[in-house]
Protein backbone atom coordinates (compact mmCIF):
# COMPACT_ATOMS: atom_id res chain seq x y z
CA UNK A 1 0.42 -14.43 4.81
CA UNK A 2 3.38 -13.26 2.42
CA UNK A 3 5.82 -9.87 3.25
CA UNK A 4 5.43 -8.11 0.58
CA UNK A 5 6.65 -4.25 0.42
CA UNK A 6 5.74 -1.81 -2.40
CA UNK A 7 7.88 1.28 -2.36
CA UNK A 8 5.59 3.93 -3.82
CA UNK A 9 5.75 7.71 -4.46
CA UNK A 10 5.30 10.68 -7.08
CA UNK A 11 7.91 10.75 -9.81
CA UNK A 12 11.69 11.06 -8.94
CA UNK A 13 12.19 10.90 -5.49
CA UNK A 14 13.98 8.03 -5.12
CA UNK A 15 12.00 5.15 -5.33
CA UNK A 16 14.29 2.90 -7.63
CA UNK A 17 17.07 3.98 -6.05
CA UNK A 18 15.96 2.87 -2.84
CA UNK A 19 14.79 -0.38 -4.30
CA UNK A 20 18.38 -0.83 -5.27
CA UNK A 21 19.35 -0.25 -1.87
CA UNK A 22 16.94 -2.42 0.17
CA UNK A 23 17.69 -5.66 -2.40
CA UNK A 24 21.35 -4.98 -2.90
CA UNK A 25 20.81 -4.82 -6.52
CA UNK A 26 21.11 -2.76 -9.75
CA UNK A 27 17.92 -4.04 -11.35
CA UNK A 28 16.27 -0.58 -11.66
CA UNK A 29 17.37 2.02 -13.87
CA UNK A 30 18.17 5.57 -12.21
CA UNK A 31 17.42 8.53 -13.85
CA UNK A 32 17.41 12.26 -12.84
CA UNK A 33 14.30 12.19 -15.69
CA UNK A 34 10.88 11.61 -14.15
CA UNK A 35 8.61 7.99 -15.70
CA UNK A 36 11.99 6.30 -16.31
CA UNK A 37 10.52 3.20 -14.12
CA UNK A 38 7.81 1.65 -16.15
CA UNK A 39 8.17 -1.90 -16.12
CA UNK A 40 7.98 -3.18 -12.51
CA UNK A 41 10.65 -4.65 -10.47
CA UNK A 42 11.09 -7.15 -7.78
CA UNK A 43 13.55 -7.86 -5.65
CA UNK A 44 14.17 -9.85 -1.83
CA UNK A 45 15.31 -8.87 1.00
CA UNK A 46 16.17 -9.73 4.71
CA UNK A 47 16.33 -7.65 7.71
CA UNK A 48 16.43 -9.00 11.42
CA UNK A 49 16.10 -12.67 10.48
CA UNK A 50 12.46 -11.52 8.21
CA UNK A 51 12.67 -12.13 4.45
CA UNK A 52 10.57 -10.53 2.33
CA UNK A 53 9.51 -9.34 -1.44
CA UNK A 54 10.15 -6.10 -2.63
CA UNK A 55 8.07 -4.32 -5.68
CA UNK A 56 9.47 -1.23 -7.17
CA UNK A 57 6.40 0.47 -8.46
CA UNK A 58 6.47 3.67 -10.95
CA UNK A 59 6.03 7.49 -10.33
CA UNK A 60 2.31 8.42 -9.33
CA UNK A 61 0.59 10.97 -11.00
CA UNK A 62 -2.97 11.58 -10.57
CA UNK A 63 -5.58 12.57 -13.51
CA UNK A 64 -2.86 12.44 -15.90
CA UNK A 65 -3.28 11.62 -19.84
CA UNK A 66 0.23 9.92 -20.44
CA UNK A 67 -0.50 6.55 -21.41
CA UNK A 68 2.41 5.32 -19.34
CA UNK A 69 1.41 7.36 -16.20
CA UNK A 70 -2.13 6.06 -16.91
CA UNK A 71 -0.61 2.54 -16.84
CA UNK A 72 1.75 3.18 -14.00
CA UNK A 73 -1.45 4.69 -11.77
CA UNK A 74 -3.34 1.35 -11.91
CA UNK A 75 -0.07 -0.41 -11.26
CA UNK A 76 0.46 1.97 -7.90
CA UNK A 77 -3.01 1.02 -6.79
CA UNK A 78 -2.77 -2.69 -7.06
CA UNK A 79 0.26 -2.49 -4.85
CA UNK A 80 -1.32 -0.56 -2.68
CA UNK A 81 -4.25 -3.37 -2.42
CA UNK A 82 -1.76 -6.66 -2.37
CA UNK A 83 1.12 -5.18 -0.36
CA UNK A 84 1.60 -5.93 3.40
CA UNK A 85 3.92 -2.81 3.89
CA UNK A 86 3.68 0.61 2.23
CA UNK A 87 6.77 2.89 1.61
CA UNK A 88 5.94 6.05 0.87
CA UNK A 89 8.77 8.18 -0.30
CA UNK A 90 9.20 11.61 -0.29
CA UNK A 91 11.86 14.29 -1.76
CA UNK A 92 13.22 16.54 1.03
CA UNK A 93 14.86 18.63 -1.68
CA UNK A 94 11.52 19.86 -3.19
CA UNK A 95 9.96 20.20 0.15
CA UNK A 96 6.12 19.30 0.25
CA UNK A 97 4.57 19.27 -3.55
CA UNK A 98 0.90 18.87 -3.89
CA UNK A 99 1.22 15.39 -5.60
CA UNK A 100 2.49 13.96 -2.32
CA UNK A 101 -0.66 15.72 -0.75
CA UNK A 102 -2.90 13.84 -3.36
CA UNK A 103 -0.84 10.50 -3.06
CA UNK A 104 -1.05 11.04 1.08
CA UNK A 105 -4.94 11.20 0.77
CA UNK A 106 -4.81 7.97 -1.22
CA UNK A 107 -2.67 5.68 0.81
CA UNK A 108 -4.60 7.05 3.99
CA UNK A 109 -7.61 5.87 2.69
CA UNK A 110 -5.96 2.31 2.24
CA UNK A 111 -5.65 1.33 5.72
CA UNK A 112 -2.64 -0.19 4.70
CA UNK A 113 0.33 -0.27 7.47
CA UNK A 114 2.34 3.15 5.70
CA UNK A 115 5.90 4.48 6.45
CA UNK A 116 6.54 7.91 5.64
CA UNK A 117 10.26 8.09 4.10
CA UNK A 118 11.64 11.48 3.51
CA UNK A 119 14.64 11.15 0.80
CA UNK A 120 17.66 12.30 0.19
CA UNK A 121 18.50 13.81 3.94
CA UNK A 122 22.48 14.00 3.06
CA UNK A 123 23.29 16.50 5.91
CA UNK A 124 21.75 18.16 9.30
CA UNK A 125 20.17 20.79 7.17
CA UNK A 126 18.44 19.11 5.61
CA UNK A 127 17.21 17.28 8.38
CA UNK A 128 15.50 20.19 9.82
CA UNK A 129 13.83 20.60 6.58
CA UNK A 130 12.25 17.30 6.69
CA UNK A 131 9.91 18.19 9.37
CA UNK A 132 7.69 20.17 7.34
CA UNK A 133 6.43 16.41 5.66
CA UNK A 134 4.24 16.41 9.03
CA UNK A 135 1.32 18.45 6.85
CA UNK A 136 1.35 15.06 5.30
CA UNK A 137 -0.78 14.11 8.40
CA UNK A 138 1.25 11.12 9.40
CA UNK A 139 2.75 10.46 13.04
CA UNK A 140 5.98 9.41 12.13
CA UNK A 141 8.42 9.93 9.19
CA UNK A 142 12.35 8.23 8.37
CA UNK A 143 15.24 10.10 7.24
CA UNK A 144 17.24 8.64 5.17
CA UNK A 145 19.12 9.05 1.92
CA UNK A 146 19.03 6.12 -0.26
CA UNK A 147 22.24 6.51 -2.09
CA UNK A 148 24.40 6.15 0.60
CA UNK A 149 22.00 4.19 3.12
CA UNK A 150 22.09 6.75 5.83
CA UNK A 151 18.59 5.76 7.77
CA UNK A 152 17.95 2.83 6.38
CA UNK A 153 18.73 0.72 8.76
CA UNK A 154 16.11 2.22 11.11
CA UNK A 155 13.57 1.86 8.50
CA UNK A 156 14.13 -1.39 7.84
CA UNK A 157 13.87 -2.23 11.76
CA UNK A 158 10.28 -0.90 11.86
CA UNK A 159 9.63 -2.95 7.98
CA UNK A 160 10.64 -5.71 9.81
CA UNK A 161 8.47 -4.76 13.25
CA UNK A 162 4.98 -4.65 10.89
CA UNK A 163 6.10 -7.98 9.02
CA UNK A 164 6.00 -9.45 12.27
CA UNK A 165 2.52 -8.26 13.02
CA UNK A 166 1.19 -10.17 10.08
CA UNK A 167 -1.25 -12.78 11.40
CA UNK A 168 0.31 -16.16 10.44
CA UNK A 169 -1.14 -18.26 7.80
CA UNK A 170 -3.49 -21.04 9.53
CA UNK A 171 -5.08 -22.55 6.40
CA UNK A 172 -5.19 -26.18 7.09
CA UNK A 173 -3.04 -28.75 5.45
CA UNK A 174 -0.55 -26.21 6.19
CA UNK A 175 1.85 -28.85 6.42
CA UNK A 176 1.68 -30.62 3.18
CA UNK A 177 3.88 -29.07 0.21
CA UNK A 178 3.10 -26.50 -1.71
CA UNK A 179 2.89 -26.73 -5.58
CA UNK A 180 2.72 -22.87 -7.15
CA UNK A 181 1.74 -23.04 -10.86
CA UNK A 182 3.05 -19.68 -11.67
CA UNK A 183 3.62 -17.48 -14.94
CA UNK A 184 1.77 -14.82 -17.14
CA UNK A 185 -1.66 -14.68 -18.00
CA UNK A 186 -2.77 -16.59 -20.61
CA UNK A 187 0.33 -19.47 -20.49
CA UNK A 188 -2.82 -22.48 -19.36
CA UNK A 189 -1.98 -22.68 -15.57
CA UNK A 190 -5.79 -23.03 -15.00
CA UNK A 191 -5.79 -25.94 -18.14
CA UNK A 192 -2.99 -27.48 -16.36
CA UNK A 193 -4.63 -27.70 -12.86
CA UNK A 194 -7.62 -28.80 -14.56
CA UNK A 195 -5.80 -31.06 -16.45
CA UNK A 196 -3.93 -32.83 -13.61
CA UNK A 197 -7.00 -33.16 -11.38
CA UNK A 198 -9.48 -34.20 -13.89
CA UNK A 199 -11.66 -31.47 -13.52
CA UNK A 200 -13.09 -28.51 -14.61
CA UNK A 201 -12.96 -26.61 -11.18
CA UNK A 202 -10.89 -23.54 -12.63
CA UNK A 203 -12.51 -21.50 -15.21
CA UNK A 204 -10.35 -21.48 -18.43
CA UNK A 205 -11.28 -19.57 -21.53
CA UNK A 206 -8.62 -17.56 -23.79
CA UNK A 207 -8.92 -14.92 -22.22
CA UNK A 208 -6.07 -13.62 -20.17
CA UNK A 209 -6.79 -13.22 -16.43
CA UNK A 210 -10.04 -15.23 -16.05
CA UNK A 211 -9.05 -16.13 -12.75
CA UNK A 212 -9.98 -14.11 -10.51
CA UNK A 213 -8.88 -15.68 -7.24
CA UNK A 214 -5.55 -18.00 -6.13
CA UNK A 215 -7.39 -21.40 -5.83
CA UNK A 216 -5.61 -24.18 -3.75
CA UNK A 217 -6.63 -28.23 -5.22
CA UNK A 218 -5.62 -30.84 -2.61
CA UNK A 219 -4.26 -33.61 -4.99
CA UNK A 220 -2.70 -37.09 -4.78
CA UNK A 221 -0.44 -38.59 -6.71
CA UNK A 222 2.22 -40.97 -6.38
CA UNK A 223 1.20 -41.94 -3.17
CA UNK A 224 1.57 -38.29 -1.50
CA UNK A 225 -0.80 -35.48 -1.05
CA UNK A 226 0.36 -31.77 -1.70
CA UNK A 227 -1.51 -28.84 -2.36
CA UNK A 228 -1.41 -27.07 -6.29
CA UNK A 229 -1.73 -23.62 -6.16
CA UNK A 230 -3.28 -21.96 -9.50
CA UNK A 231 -2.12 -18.40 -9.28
CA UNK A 232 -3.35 -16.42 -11.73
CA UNK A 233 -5.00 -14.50 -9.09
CA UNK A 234 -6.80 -11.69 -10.77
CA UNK A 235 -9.41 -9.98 -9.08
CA UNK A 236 -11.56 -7.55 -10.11
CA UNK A 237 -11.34 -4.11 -7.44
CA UNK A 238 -13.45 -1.56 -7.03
CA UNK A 239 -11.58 1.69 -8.45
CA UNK A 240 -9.07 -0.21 -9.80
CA UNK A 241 -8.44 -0.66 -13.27
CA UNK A 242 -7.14 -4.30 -14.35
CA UNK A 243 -3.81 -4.14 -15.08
CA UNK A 244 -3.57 -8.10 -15.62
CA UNK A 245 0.34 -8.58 -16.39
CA UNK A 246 0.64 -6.75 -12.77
CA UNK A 247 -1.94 -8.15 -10.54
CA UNK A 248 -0.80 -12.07 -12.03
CA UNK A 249 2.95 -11.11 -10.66
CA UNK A 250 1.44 -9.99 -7.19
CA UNK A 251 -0.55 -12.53 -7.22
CA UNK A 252 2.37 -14.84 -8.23
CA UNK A 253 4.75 -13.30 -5.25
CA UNK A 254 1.94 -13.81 -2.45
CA UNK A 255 1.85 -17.44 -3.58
CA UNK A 256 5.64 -18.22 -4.54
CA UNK A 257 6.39 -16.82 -1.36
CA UNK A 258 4.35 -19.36 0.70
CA UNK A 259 5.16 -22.57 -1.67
CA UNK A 260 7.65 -24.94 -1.80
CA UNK A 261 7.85 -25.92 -5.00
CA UNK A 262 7.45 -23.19 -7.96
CA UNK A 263 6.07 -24.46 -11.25
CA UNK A 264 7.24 -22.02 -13.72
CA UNK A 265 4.33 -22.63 -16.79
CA UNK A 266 5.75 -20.43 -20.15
CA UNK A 267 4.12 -20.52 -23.46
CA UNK A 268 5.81 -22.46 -26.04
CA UNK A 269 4.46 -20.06 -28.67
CA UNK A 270 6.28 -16.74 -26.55
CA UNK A 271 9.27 -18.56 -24.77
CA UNK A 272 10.91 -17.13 -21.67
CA UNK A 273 10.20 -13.88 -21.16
CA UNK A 274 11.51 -11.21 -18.61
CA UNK A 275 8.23 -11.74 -16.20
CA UNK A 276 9.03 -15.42 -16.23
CA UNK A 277 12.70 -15.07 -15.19
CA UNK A 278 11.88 -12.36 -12.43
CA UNK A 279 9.78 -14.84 -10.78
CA UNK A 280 12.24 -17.71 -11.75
CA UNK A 281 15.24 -15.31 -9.73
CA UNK A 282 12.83 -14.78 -6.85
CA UNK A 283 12.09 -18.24 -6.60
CA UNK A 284 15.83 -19.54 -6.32
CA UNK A 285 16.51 -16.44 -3.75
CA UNK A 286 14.13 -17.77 -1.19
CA UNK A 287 15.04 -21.23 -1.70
CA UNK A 288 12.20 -22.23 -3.16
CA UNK A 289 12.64 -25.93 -6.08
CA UNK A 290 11.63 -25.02 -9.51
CA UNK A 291 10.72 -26.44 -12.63
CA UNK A 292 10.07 -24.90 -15.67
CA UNK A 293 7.41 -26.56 -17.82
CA UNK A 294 7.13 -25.50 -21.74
CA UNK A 295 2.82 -25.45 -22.02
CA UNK A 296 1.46 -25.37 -25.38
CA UNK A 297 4.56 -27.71 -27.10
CA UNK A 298 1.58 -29.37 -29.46
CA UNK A 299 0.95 -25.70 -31.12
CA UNK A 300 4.85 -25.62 -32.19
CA UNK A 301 6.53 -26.85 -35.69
CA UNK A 302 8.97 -28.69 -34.87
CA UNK A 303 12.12 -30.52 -36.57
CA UNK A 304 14.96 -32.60 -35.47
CA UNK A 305 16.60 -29.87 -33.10
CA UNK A 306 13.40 -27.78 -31.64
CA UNK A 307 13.74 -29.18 -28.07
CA UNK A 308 17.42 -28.87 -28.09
CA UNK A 309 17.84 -25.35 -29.51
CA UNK A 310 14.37 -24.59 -26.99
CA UNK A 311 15.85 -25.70 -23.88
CA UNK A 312 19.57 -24.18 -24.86
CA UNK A 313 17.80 -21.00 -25.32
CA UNK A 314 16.36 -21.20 -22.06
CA UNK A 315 19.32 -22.31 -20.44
CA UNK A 316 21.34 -19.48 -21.23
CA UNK A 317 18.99 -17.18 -19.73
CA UNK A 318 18.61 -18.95 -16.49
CA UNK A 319 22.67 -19.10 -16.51
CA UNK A 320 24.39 -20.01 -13.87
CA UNK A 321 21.35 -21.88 -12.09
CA UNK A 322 20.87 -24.24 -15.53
CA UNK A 323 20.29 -27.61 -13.26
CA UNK A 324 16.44 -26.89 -13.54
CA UNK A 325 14.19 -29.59 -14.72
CA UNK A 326 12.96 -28.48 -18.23
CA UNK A 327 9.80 -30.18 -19.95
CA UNK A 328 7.96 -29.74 -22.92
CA UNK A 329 3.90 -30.09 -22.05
CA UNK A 330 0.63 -29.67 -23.31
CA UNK A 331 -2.34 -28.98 -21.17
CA UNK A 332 -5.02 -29.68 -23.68
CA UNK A 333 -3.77 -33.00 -24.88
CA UNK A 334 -2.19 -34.01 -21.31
CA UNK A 335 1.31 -34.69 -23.41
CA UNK A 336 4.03 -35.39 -21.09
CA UNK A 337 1.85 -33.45 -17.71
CA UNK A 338 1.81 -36.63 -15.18
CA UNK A 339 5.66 -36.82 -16.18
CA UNK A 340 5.84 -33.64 -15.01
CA UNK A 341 3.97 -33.78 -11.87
CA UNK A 342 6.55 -37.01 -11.27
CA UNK A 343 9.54 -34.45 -11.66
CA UNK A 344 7.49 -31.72 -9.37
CA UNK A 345 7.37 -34.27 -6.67
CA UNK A 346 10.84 -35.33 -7.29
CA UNK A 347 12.49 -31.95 -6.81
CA UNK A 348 10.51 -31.49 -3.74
CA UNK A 349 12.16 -35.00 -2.25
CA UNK A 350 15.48 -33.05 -3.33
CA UNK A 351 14.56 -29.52 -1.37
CA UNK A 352 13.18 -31.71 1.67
CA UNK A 353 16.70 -34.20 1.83
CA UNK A 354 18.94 -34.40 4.88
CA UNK A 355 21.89 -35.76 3.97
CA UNK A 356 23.73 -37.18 7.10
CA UNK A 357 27.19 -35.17 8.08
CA UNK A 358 29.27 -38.32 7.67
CA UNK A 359 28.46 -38.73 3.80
CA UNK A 360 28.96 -35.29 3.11
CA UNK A 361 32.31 -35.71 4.77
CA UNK A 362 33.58 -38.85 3.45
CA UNK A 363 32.65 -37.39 -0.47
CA UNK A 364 33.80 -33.80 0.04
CA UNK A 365 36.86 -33.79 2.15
CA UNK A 366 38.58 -35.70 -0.65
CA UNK A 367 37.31 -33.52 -3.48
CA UNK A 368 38.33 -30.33 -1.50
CA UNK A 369 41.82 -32.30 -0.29
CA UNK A 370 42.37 -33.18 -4.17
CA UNK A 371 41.21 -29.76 -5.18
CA UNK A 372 41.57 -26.94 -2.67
CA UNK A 373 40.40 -23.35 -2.66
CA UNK A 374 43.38 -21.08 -4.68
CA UNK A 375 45.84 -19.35 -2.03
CA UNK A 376 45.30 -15.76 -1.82
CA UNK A 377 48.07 -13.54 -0.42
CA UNK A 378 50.26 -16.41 0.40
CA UNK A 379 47.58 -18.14 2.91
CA UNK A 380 45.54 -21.66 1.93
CA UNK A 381 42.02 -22.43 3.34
CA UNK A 382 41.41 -25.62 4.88
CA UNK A 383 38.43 -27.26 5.22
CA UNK A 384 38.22 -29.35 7.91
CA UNK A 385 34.11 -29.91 8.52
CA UNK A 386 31.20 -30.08 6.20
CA UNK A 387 27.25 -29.92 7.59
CA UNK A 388 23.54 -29.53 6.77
CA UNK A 389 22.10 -26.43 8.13
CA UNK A 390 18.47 -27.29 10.11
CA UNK A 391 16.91 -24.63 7.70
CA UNK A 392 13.79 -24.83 5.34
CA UNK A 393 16.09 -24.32 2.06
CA UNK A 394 18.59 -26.38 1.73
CA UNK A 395 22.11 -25.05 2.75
CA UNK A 396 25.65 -26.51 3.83
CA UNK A 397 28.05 -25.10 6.02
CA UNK A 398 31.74 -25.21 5.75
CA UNK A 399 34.01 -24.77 7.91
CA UNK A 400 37.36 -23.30 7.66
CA UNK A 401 40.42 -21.62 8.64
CA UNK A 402 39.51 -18.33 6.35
CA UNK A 403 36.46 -17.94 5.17
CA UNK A 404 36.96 -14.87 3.39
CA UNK A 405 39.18 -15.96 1.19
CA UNK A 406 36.94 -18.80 -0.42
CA UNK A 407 36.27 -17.36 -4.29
CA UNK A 408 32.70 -17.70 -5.66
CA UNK A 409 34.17 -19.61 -8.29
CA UNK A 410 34.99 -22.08 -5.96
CA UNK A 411 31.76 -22.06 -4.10
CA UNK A 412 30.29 -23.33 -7.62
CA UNK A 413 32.42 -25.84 -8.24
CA UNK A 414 31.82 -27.73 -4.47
CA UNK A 415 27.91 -26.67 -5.49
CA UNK A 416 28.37 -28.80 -8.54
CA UNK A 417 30.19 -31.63 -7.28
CA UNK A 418 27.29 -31.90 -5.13
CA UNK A 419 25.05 -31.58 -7.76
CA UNK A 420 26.76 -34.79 -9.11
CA UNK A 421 26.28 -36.74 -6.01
CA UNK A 422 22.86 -36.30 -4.45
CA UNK A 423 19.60 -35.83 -6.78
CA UNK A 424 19.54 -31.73 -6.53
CA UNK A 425 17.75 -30.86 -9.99
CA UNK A 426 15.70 -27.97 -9.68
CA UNK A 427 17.33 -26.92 -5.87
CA UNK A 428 18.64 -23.97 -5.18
CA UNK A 429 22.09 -24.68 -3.05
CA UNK A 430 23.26 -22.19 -0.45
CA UNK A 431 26.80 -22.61 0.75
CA UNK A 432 28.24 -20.87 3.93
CA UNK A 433 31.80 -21.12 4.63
CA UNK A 434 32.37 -20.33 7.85
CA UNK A 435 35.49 -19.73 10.42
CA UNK A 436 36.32 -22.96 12.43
């Protein structure tokens, strides 16, 4: 089961803020002005050895007109419905208001695992005040104040306590890899699936969001079997208005989350957008090999240059991480798809590798001998020991004399030098240089 946490709430009481906070990030804009968060964020975090997703949702207001609080409402509910943890934040500064009383009600009725945050607790006066958010009929509440951090750490310890809770996932052929065919609605991940497999087991019309569940296809190819995940995932709730561009990224998340490899399908007619590269970020956070695979290439007028100036354009969007396998398909003709299933299994043999210590020694030592780390306030780092880390992503550690002095300039050049020497397209690399 993925860990998935929505942070959810009435307008300006933190939220984004506190999104910022939890993923050590600046993705969402903060604004004293209420309905500045429309579009939805994501973000990853880790707390006591548990990583897990992070969805910024809007301000909730009930019954109102606005078009964007209209949109933002359905978007609140879906989280409610696909998240694992609820963080329900509240202003201390405004004391109870009667849309936390509504939103209370709500996310009561949910049954949903719910953490009461009070906001914005800055001093001990405050902290007296933040009693009164009992009415809200729930037996515990966190102080904390999310632009400084004060309490978080406590609510992250009980995040991390419910996480744990989660029944594990005990589908069966839990051990082979796992292919997620992710992206908007509408791009032909069912066509592709249907496509690869030679059947017509996933409904596809044009219509965006026909599917209505995540459907796993055990599949063989190349002499390996590996599940494909289609994850379109939209399912129709009681009470719950589609919102399809939201319920395909949750959707997306639940599935990237438990994958190994993420299939990133984008429409050739719409290129990259900025739902494609949040999943593409969250993807290479957790580790996770990707490949991005252009759908639709047979609908596109093309000259001399249209793959070059295509995959350049991409490429500068996905900058720094550009060693990501890039290919032009089509679904309905089956141009260039089994190629691309060859690559998919390809970058999984890369994520999966363990190279033995002695080769990474005997090809780095050199490189960082020939080319060591700059000094910094008179003192050199030496590396003396290079290892594989026993972890599911792949990551090296390095070990040195000072750690802390190793530039993340220089982290990206080992990165590529290693890029040059094993078969690492599509894998994100985590380095750790650490004191010897």
């Amino acid at each position: 089961m993925s860990r998935l946490v929505a942070i959810v709430g009435r307008p300006n009481v933190g939220k984004s803020t506190l999104f910022n906070r939890l993923t050590g990030e600046r993705k969402a804009i903060v604004d004293d002005m209420s309905g500045v968060t429309r579009d939805r964020h994501y973000g990853t975090s880790e707390w006591n050895g548990i990583e897990f997703s992070v969805v910024d949702t809007g301000g909730f207001v009930p019954d109102s007109s606005d078009v964007f609080e209209a949109a933002i409402r359905e978007q609140v509910h879906i989280a409610i419905e696909e998240a694992s943890v609820l963080l329900f934040v509240v202003d201390v500064m405004s004391d109870v208001h009667p849309l936390d009383e509504e939103f209370a009600q709500i996310l009561r009725r949910s049954k949903k695992p719910v953490l009461l945050v009070v906001n914005k607790v800055d001093n001990e006066r405050l902290s007296m005040d933040a009693s009164v958010f009992y009415t809200l009929g729930f037996d515990q509440y966190f102080e904390i104040s999310s632009a400084n951090g004060h309490g978080t750490g406590d609510l992250l310890d009980e995040v991390a306590a419910r996480l744990k809770e989660e029944a594990p996932d005990t589908s069966i052929d839990e051990d082979l890899p796992r292919i997620a065919i992710v992206g908007r609605p509408n791009v032909g991940k069912s066509s592709l699936v249907n496509a690869l497999t030679g059947t017509q087991r996933n409904i596809v019309t044009n219509i965006a969001g026909t599917t209505r569940d995540s459907l796993d296809t055990k599949y063989k190819a190349y002499g390996k079997e590996f599940i494909l995940v289609d994850t379109a995932g939209i399912r129709r709730k009681s009470k719950v208005h589609e919102n399809i561009e939201f319920y395909s990224v949750m959707r997306s998340l639940r599935a990237l989350e438990n994958s190994d490899v993420v299939v990133i399908v984008i429409d050739a007619t719409q290129g990259l957008e900025s739902q494609d590269l949040n999943l593409f970020w969250m993807a290479h956070r957790l580790g996770k090999g990707v490949v991005i695979l252009v759908n639709k290439w047979d609908l596109v007028e093309k000259d001399t240059n249209t793959h070059l100036a295509y995959t350049e354009d991409i490429k500068s969007k996905i900058s720094p991480f550009v060693d990501v396998p890039i290919l032009y398909i089509s679904a309905v003709t089956k141009q260039r798809i089994f190629q691309a299933l060859e690559t998919i299994l390809q970058v999984y043999d890369g994520l999966t590798m363990k190279i033995p210590t002695h080769k990474l020694n005997d090809y780095l030592l050199p490189i960082m001998e020939a080319f060591p780390p700059p000094s910094r306030k008179g003192k050199f780092v030496k590396i003396k020991f290079v290892t594989q880390l026993p972890s599911k992503r792949l990551a090296i550690a390095l070990f040195c004399n000072l750690p802390q002095y190793v530039a993340d300039s220089y982290s990206r050049f080992i990165e590529n030098k290693l890029r040059e020497a094993f078969p690492l397209t599509g894998v994100p690399v985590t380095l750790f240089f650490r004191k010897k």
